[in-house]
Protein backbone atom coordinates (compact mmCIF):
# COMPACT_ATOMS: atom_id res chain seq x y z
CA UNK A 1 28.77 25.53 4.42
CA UNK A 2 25.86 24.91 7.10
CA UNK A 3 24.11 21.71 6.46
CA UNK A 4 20.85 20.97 7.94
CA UNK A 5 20.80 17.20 9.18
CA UNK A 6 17.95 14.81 7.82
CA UNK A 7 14.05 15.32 9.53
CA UNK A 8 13.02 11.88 10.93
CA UNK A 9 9.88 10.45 9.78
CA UNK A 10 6.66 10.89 12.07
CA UNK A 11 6.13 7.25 11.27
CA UNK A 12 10.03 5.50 10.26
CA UNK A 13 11.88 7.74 12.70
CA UNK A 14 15.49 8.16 11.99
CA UNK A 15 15.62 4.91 9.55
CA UNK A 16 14.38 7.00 6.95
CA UNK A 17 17.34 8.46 6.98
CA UNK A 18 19.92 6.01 7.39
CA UNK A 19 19.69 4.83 3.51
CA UNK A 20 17.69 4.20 0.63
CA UNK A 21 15.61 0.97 0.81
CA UNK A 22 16.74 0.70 4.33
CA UNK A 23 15.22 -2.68 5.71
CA UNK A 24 12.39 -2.59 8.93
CA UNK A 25 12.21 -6.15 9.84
CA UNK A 26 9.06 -5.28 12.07
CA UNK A 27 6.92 -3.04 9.74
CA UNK A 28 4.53 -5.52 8.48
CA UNK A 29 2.66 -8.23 10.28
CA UNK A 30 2.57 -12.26 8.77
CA UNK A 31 0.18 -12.11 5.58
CA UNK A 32 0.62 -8.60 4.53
CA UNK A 33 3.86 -9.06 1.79
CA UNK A 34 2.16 -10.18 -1.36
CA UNK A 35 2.03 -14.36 -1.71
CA UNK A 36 3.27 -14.36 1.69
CA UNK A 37 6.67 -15.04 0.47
CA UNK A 38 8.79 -16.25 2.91
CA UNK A 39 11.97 -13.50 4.17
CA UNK A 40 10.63 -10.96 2.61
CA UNK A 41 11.36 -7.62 3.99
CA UNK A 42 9.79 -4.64 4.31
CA UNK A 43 11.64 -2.08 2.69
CA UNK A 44 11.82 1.88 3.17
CA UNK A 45 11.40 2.63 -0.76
CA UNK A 46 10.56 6.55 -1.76
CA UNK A 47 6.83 5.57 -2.17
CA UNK A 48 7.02 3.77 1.50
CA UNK A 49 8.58 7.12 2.50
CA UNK A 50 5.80 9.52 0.84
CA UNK A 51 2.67 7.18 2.04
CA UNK A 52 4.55 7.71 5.86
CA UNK A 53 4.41 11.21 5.16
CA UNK A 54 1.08 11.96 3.92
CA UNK A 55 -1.02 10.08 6.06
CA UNK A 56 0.76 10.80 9.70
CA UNK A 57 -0.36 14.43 8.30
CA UNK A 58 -3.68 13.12 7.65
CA UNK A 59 -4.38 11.12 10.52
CA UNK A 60 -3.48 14.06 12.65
CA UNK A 61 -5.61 16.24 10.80
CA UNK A 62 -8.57 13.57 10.31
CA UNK A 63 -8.49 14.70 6.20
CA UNK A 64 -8.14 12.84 3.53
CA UNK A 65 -5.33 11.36 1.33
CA UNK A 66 -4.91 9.93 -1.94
CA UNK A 67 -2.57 7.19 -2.76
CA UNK A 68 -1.67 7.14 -6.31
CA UNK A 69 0.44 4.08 -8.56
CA UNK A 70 0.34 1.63 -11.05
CA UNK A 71 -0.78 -2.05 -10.38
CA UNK A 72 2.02 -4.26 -8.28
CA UNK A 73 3.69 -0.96 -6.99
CA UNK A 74 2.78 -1.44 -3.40
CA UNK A 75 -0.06 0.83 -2.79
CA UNK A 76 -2.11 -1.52 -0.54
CA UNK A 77 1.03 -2.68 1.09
CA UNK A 78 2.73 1.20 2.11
CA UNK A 79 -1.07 2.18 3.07
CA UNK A 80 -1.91 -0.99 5.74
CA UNK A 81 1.64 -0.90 6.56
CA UNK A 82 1.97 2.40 7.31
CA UNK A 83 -1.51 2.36 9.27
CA UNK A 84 -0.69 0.08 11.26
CA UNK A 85 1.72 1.96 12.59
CA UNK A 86 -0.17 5.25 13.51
CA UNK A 87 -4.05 3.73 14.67
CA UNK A 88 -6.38 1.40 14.51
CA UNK A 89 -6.92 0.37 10.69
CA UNK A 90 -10.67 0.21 9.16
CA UNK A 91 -10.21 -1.32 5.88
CA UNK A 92 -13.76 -1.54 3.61
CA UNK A 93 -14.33 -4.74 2.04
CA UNK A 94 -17.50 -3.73 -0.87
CA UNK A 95 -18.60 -4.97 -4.09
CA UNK A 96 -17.37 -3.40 -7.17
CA UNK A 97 -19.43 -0.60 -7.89
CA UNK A 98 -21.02 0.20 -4.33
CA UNK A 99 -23.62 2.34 -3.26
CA UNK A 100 -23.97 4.34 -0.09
CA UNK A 101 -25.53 1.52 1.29
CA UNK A 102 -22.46 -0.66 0.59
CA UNK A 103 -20.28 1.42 2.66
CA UNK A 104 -22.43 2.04 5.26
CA UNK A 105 -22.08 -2.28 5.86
CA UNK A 106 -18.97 -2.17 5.20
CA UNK A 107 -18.26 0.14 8.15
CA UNK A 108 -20.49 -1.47 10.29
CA UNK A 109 -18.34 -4.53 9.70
CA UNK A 110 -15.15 -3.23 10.01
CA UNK A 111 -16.28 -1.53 13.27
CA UNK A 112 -17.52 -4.84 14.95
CA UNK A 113 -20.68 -3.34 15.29
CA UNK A 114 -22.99 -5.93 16.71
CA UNK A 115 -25.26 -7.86 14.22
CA UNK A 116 -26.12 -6.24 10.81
CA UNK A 117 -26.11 -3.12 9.73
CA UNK A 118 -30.09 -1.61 9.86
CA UNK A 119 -31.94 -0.81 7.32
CA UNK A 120 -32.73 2.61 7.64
CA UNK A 121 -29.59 5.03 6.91
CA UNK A 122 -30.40 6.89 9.72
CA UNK A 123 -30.30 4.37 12.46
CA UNK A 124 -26.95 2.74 10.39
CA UNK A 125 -25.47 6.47 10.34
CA UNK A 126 -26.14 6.84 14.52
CA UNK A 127 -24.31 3.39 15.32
CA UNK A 128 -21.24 4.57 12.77
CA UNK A 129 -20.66 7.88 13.96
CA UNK A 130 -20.92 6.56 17.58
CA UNK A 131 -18.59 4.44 17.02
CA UNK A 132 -16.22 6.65 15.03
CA UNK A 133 -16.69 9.60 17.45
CA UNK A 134 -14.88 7.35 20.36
CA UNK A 135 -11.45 7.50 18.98
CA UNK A 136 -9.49 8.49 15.46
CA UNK A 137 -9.50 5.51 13.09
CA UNK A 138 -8.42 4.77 9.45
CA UNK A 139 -10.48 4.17 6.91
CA UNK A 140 -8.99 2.46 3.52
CA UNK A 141 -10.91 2.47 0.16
CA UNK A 142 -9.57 0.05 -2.24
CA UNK A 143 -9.84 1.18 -6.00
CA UNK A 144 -11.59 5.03 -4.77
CA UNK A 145 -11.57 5.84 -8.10
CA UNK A 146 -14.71 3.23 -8.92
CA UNK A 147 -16.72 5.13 -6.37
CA UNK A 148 -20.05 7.31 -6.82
CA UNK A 149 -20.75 10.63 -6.44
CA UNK A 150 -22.92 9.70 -3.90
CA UNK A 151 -20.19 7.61 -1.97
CA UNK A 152 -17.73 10.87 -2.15
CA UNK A 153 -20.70 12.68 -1.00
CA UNK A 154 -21.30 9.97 2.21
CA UNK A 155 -17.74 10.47 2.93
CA UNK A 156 -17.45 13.71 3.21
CA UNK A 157 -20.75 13.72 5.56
CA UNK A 158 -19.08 11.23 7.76
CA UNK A 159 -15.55 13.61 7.79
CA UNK A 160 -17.58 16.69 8.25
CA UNK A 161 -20.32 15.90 10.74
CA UNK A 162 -17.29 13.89 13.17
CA UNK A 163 -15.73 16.84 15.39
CA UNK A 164 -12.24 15.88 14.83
CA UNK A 165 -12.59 14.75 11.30
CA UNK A 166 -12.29 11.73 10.02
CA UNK A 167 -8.97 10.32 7.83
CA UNK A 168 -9.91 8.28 4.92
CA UNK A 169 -7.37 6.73 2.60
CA UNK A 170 -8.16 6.45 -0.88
CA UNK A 171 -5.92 4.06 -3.00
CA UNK A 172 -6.31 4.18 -6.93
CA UNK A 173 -4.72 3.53 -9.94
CA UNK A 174 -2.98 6.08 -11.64
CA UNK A 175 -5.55 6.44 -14.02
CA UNK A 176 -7.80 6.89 -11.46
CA UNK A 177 -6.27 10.12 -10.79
CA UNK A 178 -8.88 12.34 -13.05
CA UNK A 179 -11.97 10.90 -11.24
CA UNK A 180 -10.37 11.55 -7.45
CA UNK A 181 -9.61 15.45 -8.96
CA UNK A 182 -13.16 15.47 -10.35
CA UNK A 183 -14.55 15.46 -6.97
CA UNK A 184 -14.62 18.92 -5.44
CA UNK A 185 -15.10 18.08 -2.22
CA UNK A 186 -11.58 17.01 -1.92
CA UNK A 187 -9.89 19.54 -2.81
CA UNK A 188 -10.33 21.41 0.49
CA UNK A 189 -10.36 17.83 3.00
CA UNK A 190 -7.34 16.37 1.51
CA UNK A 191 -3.87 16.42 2.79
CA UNK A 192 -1.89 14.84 0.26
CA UNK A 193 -1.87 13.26 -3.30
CA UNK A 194 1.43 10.89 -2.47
CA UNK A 195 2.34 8.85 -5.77
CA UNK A 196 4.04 5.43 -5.77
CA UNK A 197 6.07 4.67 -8.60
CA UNK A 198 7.83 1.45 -10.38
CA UNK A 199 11.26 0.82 -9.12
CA UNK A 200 14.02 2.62 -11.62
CA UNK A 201 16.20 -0.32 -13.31
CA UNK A 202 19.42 1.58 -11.82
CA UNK A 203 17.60 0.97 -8.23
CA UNK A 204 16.82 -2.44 -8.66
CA UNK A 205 19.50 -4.19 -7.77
CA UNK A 206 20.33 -2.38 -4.32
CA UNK A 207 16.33 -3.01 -3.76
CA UNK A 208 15.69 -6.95 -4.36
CA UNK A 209 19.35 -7.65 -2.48
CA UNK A 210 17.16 -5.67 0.21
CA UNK A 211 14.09 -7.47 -0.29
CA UNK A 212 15.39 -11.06 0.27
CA UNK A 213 19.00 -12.55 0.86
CA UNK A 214 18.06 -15.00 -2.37
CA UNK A 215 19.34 -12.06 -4.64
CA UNK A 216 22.50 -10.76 -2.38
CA UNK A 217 24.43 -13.51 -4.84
CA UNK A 218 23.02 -12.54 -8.06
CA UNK A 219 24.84 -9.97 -10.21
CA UNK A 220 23.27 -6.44 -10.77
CA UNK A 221 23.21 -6.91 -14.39
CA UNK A 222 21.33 -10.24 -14.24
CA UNK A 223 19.24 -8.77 -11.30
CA UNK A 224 17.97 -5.92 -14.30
CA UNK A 225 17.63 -8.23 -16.96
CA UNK A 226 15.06 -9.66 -14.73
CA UNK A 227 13.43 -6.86 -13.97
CA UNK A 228 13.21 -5.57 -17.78
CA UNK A 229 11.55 -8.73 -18.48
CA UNK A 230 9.23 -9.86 -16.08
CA UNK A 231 9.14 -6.73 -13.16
CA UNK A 232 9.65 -3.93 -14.77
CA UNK A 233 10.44 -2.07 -10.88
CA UNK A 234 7.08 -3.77 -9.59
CA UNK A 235 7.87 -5.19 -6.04
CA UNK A 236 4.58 -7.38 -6.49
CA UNK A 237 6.34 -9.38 -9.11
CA UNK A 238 9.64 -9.22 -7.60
CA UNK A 239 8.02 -11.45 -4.72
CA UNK A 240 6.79 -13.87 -7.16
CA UNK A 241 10.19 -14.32 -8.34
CA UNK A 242 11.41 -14.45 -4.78
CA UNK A 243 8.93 -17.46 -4.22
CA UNK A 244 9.52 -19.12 -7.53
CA UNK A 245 13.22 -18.92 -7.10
CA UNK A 246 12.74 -20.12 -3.22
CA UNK A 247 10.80 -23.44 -4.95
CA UNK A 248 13.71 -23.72 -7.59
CA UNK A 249 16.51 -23.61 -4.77
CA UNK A 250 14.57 -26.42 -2.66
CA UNK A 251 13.98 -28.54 -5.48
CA UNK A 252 17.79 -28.87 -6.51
CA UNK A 253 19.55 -28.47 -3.22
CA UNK A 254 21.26 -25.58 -4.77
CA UNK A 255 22.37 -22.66 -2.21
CA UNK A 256 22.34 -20.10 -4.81
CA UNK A 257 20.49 -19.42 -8.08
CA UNK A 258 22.94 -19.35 -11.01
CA UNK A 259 22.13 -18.12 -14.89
CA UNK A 260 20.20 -21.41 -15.70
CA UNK A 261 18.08 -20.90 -13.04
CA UNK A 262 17.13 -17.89 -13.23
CA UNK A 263 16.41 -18.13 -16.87
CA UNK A 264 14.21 -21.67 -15.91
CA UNK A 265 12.68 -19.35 -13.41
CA UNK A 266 11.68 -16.50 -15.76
CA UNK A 267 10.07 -19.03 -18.17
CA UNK A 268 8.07 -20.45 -15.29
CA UNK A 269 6.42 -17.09 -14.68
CA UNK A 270 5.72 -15.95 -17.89
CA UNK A 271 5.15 -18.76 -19.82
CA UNK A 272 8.89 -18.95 -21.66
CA UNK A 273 8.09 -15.45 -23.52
CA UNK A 274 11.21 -13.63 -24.54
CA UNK A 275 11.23 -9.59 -24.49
């Protein structure tokens, strides 16, 4: 029987296909893992795989793309991580429920544009698009699904009036989802609707042994007990585990972290709840 071998990634290459949760020590620059936790990798999970996917389609079309998941699943991290990797990143930094205006500083900031953005929308608008016109760039909305009308509508001037497009990132919550649909305007500049989910229990333990060497010694079993009470497949907690464990190890010279440890860690981070 003919088998067709494994497509590398545009943006992993051929470690996407060695094996699952295979470990790129250079993916993600100092500050980006979540409590800058010290050893923590960066792992190739499925969602890391389907945010590589999506947006080297996007960025080479200069569309959009929607990144879906729950809190702590590693939206922010697979998006800037990913970016990184293909362009120059333009991540917008706004209040919570912005207006046009908002994201009109917000690109002017995350350009460098010199001094503050004007006043008028018109001369703001010239100084963006000059600056977006010069080469492709990334643009990352946190939380998209808080946005107006009017700030879909400002994006999609900014995509359409740029002659080769213009790839935006949109990150929401999964319940978020309905209001990104809602907006018809994406239905026809969007590339991809890649969703990141939790971390199955029967993955867990191959996953944190990848995450950080602290959990190569601990027993699959024990590894999903802690997940089922504290993680529940959410790498975001699974590094402040990794750092609480890290602080339990240094404080009692242990080299490993054995069954009263783990359990004195759990307490710590949740407050000595049981499930």
């Amino acid at each position: 029987m003919l088998t067709t071998p494994p497509v590398p990634s545009a943006v992993w290459g051929a470690a996407a296909a060695t094996e699952p949760f295979a470990v790129m020590e250079d993916a993600a620059p100092p500050g980006l893992h979540f409590l800058d936790t010290p050893g923590v990798r960066t792992l190739l999970t499925p969602g890391m795989l389907a945010v590589g996917d999506a947006l080297a389609d996007a960025y080479a079309q200069g569309r959009f793309v929607c990144v879906l998941g729950d809190a702590g699943v590693g939206k922010t991290f697979a998006v800037h991580t990913v970016a990184r990797r293909l362009g120059e990143l333009l991540p917008l930094d706004f209040r919570a429920q912005p207006a046009p205006v908002d994201l009109r500083a917000a690109l002017h900031r995350a350009l460098g544009l010199r001094g503050e953005a004007p006043a008028d929308p018109g001369a703001a608008d010239t100084l963006i698009r000059r600056a977006l016109v010069l080469k492709p760039r990334i643009v990352v909305v946190e939380d998209a699904h808080r946005l107006s009308a009017s700030c879909f509508e400002y994006l999609r001037f900014l995509h359409d009036d740029l002659p080769q497009g213009l790839c935006v990132v949109l990150i929401a919550a999964t319940r978020g989802e309905r209001s990104l649909r809602a907006q018809r305007m994406l239905a026809t500049r969007t590339a991809g609707w890649p969703y990141i989910w939790p971390l199955t229990r029967d993955q867990v333990p191959q996953a944190v042994s990848a995450l950080h060497p602290v959990w190569q010694s601990v027993a699959p079993a024990d590894l999903k007990a802690l997940d089922a009470r504290l993680a529940d497949g959410a790498l975001r907690r699974w590094a402040v585990l990794t750092l609480h464990t890290q602080r339990a190890l240094a404080a009692t010279g242990a080299s490993k972290p054995d069954g009263g440890m783990l359990q004195a860690v759990a307490d710590r981070v949740d407050g000595g709840r049981r499930p």
